[in-house]
C-alpha atoms as a PDB file:
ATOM      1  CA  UNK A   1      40.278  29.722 -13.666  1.00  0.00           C
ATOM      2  CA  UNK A   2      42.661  30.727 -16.378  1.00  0.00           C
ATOM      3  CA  UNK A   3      45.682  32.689 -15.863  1.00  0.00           C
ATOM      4  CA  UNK A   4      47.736  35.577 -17.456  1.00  0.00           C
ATOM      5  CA  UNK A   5      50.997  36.022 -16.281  1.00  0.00           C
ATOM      6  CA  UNK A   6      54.105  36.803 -18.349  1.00  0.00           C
ATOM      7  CA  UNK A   7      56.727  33.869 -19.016  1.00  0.00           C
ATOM      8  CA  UNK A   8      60.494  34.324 -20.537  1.00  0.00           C
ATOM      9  CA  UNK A   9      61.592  31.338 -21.450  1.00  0.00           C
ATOM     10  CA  UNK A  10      65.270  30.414 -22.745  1.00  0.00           C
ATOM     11  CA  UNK A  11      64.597  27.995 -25.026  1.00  0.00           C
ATOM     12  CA  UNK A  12      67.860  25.952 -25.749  1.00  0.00           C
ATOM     13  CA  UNK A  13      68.119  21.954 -26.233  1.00  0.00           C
ATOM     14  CA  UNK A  14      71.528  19.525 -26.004  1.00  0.00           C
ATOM     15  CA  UNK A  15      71.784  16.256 -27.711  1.00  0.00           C
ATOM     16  CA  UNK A  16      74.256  13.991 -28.478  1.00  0.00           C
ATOM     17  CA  UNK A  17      73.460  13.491 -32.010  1.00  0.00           C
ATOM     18  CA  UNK A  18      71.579  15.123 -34.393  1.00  0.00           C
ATOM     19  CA  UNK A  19      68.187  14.057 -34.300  1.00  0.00           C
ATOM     20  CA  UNK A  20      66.848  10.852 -33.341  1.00  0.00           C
ATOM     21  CA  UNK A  21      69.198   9.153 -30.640  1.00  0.00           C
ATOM     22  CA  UNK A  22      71.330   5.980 -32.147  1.00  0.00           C
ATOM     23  CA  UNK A  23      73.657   3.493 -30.620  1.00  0.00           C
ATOM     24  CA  UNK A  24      75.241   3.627 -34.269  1.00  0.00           C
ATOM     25  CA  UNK A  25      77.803   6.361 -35.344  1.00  0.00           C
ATOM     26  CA  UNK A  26      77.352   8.624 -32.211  1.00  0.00           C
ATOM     27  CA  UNK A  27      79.396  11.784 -31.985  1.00  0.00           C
ATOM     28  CA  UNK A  28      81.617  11.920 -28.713  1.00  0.00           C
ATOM     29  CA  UNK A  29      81.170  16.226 -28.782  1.00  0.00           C
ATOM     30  CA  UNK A  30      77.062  16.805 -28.545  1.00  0.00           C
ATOM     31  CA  UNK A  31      75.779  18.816 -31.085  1.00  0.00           C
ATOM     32  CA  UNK A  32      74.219  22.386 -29.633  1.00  0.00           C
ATOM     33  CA  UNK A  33      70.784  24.172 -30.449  1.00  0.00           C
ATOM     34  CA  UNK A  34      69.647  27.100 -29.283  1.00  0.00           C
ATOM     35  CA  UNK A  35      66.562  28.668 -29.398  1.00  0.00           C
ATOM     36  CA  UNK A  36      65.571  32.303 -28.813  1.00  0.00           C
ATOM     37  CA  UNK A  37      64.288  33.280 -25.763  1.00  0.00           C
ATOM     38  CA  UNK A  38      60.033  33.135 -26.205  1.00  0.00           C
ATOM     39  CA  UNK A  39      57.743  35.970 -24.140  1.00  0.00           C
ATOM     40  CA  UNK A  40      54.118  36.030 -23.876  1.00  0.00           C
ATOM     41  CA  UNK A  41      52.070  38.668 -24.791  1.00  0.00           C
ATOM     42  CA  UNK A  42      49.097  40.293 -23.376  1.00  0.00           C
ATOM     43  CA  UNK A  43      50.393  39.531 -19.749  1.00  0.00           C
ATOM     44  CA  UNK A  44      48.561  40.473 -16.057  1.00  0.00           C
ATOM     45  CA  UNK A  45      51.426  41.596 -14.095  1.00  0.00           C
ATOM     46  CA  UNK A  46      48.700  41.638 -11.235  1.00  0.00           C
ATOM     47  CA  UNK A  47      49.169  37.415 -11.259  1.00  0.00           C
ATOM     48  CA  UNK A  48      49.554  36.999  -6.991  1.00  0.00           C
ATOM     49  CA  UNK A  49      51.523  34.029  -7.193  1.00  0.00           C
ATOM     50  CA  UNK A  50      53.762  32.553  -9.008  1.00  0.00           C
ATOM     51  CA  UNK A  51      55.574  29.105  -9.344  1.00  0.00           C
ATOM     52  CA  UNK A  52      55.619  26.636  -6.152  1.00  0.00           C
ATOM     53  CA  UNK A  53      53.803  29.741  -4.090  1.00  0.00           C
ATOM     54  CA  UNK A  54      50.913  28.482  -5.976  1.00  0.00           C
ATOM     55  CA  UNK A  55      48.307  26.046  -4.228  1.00  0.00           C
ATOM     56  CA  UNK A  56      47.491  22.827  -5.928  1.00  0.00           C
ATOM     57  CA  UNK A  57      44.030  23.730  -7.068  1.00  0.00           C
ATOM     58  CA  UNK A  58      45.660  26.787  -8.900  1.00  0.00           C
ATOM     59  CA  UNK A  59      47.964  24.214 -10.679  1.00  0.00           C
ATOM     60  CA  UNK A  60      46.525  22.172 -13.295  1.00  0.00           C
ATOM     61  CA  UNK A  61      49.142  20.035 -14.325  1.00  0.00           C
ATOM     62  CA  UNK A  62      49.048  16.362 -16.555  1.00  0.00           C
ATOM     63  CA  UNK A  63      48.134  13.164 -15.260  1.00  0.00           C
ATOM     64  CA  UNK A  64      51.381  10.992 -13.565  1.00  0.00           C
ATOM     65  CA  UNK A  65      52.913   8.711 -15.838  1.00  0.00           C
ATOM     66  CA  UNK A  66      52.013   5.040 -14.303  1.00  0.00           C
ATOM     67  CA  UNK A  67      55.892   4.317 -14.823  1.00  0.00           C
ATOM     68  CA  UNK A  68      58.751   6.266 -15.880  1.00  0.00           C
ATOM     69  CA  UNK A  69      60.222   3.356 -17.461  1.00  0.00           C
ATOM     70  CA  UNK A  70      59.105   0.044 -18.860  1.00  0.00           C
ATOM     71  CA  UNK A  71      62.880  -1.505 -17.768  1.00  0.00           C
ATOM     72  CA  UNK A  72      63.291  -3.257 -14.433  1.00  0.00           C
ATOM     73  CA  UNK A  73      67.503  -2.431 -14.118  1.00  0.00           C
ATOM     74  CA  UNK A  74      67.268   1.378 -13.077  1.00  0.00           C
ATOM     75  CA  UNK A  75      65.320   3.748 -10.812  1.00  0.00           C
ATOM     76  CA  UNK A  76      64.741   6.938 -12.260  1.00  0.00           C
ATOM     77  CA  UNK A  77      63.246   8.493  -9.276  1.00  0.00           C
ATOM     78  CA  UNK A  78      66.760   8.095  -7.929  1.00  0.00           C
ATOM     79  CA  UNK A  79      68.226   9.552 -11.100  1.00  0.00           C
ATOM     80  CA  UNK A  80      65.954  12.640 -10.802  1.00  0.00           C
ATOM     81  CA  UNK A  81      66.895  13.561  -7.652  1.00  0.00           C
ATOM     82  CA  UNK A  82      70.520  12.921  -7.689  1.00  0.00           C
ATOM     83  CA  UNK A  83      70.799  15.017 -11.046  1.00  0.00           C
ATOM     84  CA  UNK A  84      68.481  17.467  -8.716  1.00  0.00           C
ATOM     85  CA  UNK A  85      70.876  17.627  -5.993  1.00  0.00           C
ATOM     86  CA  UNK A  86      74.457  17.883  -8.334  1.00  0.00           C
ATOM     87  CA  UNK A  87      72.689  21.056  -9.989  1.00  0.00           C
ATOM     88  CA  UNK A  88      72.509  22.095  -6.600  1.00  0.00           C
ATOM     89  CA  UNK A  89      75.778  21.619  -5.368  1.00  0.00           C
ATOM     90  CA  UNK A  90      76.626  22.843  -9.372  1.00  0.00           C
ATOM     91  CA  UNK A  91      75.304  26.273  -8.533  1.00  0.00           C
ATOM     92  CA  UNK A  92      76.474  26.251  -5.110  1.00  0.00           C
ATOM     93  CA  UNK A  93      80.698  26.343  -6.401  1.00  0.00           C
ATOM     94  CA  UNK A  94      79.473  29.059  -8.099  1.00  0.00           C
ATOM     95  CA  UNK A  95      77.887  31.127  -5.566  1.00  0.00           C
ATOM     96  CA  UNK A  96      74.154  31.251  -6.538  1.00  0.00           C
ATOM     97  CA  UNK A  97      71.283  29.746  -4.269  1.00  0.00           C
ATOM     98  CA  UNK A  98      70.118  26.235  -4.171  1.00  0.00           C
ATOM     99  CA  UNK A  99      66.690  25.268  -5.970  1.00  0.00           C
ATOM    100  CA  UNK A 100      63.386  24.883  -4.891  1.00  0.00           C
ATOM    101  CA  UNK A 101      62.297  21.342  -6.150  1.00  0.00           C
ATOM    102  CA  UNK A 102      58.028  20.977  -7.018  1.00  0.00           C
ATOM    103  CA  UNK A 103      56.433  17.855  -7.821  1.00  0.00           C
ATOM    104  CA  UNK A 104      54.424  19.953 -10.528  1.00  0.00           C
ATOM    105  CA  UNK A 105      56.874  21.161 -12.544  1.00  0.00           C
ATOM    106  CA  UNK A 106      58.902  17.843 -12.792  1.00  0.00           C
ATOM    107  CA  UNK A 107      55.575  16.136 -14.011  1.00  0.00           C
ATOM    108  CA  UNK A 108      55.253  19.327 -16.794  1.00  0.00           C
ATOM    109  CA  UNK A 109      59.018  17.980 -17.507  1.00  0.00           C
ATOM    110  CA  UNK A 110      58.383  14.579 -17.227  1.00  0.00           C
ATOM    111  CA  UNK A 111      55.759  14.025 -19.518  1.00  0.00           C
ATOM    112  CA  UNK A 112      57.533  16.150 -22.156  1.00  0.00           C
ATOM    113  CA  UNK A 113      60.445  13.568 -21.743  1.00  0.00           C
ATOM    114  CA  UNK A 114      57.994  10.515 -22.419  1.00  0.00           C
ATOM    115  CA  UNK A 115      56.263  12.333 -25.583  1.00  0.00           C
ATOM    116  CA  UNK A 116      59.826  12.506 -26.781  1.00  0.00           C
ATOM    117  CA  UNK A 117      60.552   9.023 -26.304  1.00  0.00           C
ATOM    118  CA  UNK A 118      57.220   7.685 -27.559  1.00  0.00           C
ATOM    119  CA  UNK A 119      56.948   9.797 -30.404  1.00  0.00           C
ATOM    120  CA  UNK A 120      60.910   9.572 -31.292  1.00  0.00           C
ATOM    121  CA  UNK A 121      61.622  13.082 -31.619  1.00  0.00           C
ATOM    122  CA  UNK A 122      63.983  15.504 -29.642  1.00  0.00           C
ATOM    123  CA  UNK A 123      63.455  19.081 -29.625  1.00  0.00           C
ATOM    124  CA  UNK A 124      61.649  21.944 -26.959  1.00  0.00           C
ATOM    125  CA  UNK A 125      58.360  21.701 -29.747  1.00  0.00           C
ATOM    126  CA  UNK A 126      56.568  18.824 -29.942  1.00  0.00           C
ATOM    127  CA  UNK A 127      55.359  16.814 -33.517  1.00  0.00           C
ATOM    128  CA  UNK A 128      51.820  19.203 -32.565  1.00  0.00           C
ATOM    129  CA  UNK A 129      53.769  22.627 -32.529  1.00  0.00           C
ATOM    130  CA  UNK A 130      53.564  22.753 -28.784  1.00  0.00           C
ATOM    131  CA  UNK A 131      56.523  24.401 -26.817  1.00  0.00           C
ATOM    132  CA  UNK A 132      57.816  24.249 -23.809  1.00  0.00           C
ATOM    133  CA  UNK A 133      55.514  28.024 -22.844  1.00  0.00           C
ATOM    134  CA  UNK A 134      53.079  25.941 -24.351  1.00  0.00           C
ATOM    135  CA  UNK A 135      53.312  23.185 -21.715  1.00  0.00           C
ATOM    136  CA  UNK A 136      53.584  25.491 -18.923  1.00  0.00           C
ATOM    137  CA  UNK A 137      50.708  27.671 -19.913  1.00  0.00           C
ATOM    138  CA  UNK A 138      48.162  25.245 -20.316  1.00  0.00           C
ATOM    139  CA  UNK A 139      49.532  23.383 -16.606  1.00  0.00           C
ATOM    140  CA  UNK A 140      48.635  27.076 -15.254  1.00  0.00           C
ATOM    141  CA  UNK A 141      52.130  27.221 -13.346  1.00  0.00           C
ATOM    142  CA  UNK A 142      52.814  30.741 -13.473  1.00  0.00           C
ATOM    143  CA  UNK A 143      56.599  31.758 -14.002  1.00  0.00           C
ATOM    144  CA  UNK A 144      58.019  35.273 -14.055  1.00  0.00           C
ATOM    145  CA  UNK A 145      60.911  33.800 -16.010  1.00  0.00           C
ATOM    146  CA  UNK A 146      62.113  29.903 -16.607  1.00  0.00           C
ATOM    147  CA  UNK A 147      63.760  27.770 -18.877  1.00  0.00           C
ATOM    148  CA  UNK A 148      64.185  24.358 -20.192  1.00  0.00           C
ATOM    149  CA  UNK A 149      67.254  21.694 -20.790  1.00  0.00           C
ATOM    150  CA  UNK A 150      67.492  18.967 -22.514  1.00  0.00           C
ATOM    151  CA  UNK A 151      69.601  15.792 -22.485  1.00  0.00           C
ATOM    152  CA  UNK A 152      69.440  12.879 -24.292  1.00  0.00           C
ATOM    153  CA  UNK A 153      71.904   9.949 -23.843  1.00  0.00           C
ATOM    154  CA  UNK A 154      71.851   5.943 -23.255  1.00  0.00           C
ATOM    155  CA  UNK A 155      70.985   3.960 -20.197  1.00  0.00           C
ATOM    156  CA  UNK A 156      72.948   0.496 -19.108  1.00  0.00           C
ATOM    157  CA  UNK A 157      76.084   1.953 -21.386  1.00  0.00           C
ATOM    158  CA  UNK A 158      80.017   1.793 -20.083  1.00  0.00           C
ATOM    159  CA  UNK A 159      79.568   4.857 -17.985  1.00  0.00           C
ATOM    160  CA  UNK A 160      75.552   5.327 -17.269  1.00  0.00           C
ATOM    161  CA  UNK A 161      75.294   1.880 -15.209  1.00  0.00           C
ATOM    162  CA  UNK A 162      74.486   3.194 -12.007  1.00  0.00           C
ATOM    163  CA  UNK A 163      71.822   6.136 -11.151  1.00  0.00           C
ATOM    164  CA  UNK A 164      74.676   8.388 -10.205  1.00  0.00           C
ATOM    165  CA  UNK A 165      76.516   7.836 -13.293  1.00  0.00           C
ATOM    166  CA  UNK A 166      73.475   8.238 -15.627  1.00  0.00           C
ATOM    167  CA  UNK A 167      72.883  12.116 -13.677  1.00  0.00           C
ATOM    168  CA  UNK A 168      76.728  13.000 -14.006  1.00  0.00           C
ATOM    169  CA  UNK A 169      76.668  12.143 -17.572  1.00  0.00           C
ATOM    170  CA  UNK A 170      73.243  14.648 -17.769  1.00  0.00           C
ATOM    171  CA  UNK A 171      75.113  17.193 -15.667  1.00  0.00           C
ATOM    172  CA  UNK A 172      78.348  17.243 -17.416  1.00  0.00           C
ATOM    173  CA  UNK A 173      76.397  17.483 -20.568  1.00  0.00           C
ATOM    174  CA  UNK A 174      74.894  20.977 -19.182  1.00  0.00           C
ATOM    175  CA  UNK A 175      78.319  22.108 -18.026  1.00  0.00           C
ATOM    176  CA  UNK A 176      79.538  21.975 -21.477  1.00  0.00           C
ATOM    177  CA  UNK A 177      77.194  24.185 -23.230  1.00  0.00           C
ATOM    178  CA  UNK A 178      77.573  27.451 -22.297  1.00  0.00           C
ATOM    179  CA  UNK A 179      74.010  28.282 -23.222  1.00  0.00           C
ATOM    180  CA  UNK A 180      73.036  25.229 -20.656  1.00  0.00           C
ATOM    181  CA  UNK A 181      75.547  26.256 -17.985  1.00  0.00           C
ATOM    182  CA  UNK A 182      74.025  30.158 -17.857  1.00  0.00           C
ATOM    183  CA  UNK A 183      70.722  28.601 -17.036  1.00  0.00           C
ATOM    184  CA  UNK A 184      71.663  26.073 -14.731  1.00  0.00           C
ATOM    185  CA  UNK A 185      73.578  29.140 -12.903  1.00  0.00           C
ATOM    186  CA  UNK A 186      70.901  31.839 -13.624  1.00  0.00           C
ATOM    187  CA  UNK A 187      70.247  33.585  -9.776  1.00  0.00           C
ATOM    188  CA  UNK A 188      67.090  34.382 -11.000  1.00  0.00           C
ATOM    189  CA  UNK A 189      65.571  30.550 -11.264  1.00  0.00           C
ATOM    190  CA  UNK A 190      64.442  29.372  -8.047  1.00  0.00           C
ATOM    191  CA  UNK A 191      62.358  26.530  -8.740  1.00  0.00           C
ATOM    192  CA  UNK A 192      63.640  23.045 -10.951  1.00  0.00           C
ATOM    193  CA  UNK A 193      61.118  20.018 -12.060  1.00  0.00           C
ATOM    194  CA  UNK A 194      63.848  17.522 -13.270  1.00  0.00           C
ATOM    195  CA  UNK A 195      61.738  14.897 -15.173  1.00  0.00           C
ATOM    196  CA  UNK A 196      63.289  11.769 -17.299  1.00  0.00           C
ATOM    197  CA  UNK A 197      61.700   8.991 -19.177  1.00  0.00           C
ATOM    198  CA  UNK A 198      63.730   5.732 -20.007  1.00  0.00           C
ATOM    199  CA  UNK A 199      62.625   3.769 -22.886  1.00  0.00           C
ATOM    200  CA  UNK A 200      62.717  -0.010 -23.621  1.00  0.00           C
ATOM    201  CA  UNK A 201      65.402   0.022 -25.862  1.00  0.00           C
ATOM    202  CA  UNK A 202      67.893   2.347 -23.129  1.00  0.00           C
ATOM    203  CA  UNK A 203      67.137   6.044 -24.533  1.00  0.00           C
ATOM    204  CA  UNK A 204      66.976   7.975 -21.838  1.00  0.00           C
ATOM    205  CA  UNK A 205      65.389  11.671 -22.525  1.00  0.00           C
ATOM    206  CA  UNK A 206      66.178  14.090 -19.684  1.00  0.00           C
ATOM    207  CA  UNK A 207      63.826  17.472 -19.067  1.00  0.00           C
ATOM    208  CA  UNK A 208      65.175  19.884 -16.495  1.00  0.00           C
ATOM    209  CA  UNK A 209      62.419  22.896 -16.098  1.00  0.00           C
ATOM    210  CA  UNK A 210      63.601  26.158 -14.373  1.00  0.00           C
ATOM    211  CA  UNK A 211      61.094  29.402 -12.848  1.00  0.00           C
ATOM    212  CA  UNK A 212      61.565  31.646 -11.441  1.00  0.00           C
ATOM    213  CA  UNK A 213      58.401  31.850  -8.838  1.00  0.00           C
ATOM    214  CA  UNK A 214      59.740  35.517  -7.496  1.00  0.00           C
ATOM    215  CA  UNK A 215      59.681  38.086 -10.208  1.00  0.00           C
ATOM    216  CA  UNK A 216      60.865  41.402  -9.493  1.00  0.00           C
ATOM    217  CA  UNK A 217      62.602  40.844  -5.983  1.00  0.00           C
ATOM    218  CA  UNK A 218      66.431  40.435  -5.475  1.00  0.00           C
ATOM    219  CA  UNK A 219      67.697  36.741  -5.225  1.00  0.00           C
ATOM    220  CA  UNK A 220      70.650  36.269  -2.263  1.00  0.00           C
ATOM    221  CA  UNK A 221      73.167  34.134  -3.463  1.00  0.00           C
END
């Protein structure tokens, strides 16, 4: 059953080089974009739950990948949830709540990250014209407000060899842009889906989703 529910999403990307990633001429300072923030129209403010208070059969989100990386030197479930767990503690030195991790949204995230490795392109729309409320929308995930990062760096380079290294590096990335940072820190987000997708060849695409699965109500620090 299809859903309408209003979704304002903070659209803003972070790479370290314009365009395509490249091993070859790579800028130390990552190059910002921002997008502006995208709202539905024609909402039902009546929508009874939203975000992980949704049951499965209300969530129709994509297939799991079979792997989340073709190499054999790294596991990114590790990296996912160590980068999960530093936002965390990130928003925690600054006084906001923890996050409230779902399986559902990292998979929305997820397989954005592999569509951007596969089909060599980085940015919140997709070669179709899909964005990220796209994504969410047709998953049926229902957020009163969310937003999207994204991080793309190299796996197996001087400082990314281990699984903690590789989430700093995504972190500290964040930290960096202010635009990033707000979201990260946002009291209103209470729900993350941290996704990455390693390719053959080391490029690691990072997808952190944010929602906010409490619309209207106060959030406690």
């Amino acid at each position: 059953m299809s859903r309408r529910f209003t979704i304002a999403l903070t659209l803003v990307a972070m790479i370290s080089l314009a365009g395509c990633l490249s091993s070859v001429g790579s800028n130390p300072e990552p190059v910002v974009h921002s997008q502006e923030p995208v709202e539905i129209e024609d909402s039902n403010p009546e929508t009874a739950k939203f975000g992980h208070h949704q049951a499965d059969d209300e969530v129709d989100t994509p297939v799991p990948l079979e792997n989340k990386t073709p190499r054999d030197d790294v596991n990114v479930s590790l990296a996912e949830e160590i980068l999960k767990l530093k936002i965390d503690d990130h928003r925690h030195n600054n006084d906001v709540s923890t996050l409230v991790s779902d399986p559902r949204l990292a998979r929305i995230a997820r397989h954005h990250s592999y569509d951007m490795a596969t089909r060599d392109f980085f940015n919140h729309t997709n070669p179709d014209g899909e964005t990220f409320s796209d994504r969410v929308q047709a998953s049926s995930y229902a957020c009163g407000g969310g937003g999207e990062n994204l991080r793309g760096v190299f796996w197996n380079r001087s400082y990314t060899q281990t699984e903690e290294e590789l989430a700093e590096v995504i972190l500290r990335g964040f930290i960096r842009s202010p635009e990033h940072n707000t979201g990260m820190l946002l009291p209103s987000h209470d729900t993350i889906g941290v996704g990455i997708y390693i390719a053959e060849d080391g490029r690691t695409y990072a997808t952190v989703n944010f929602c906010d699965a409490n619309p209207g109500e106060e959030t406690e620090p």
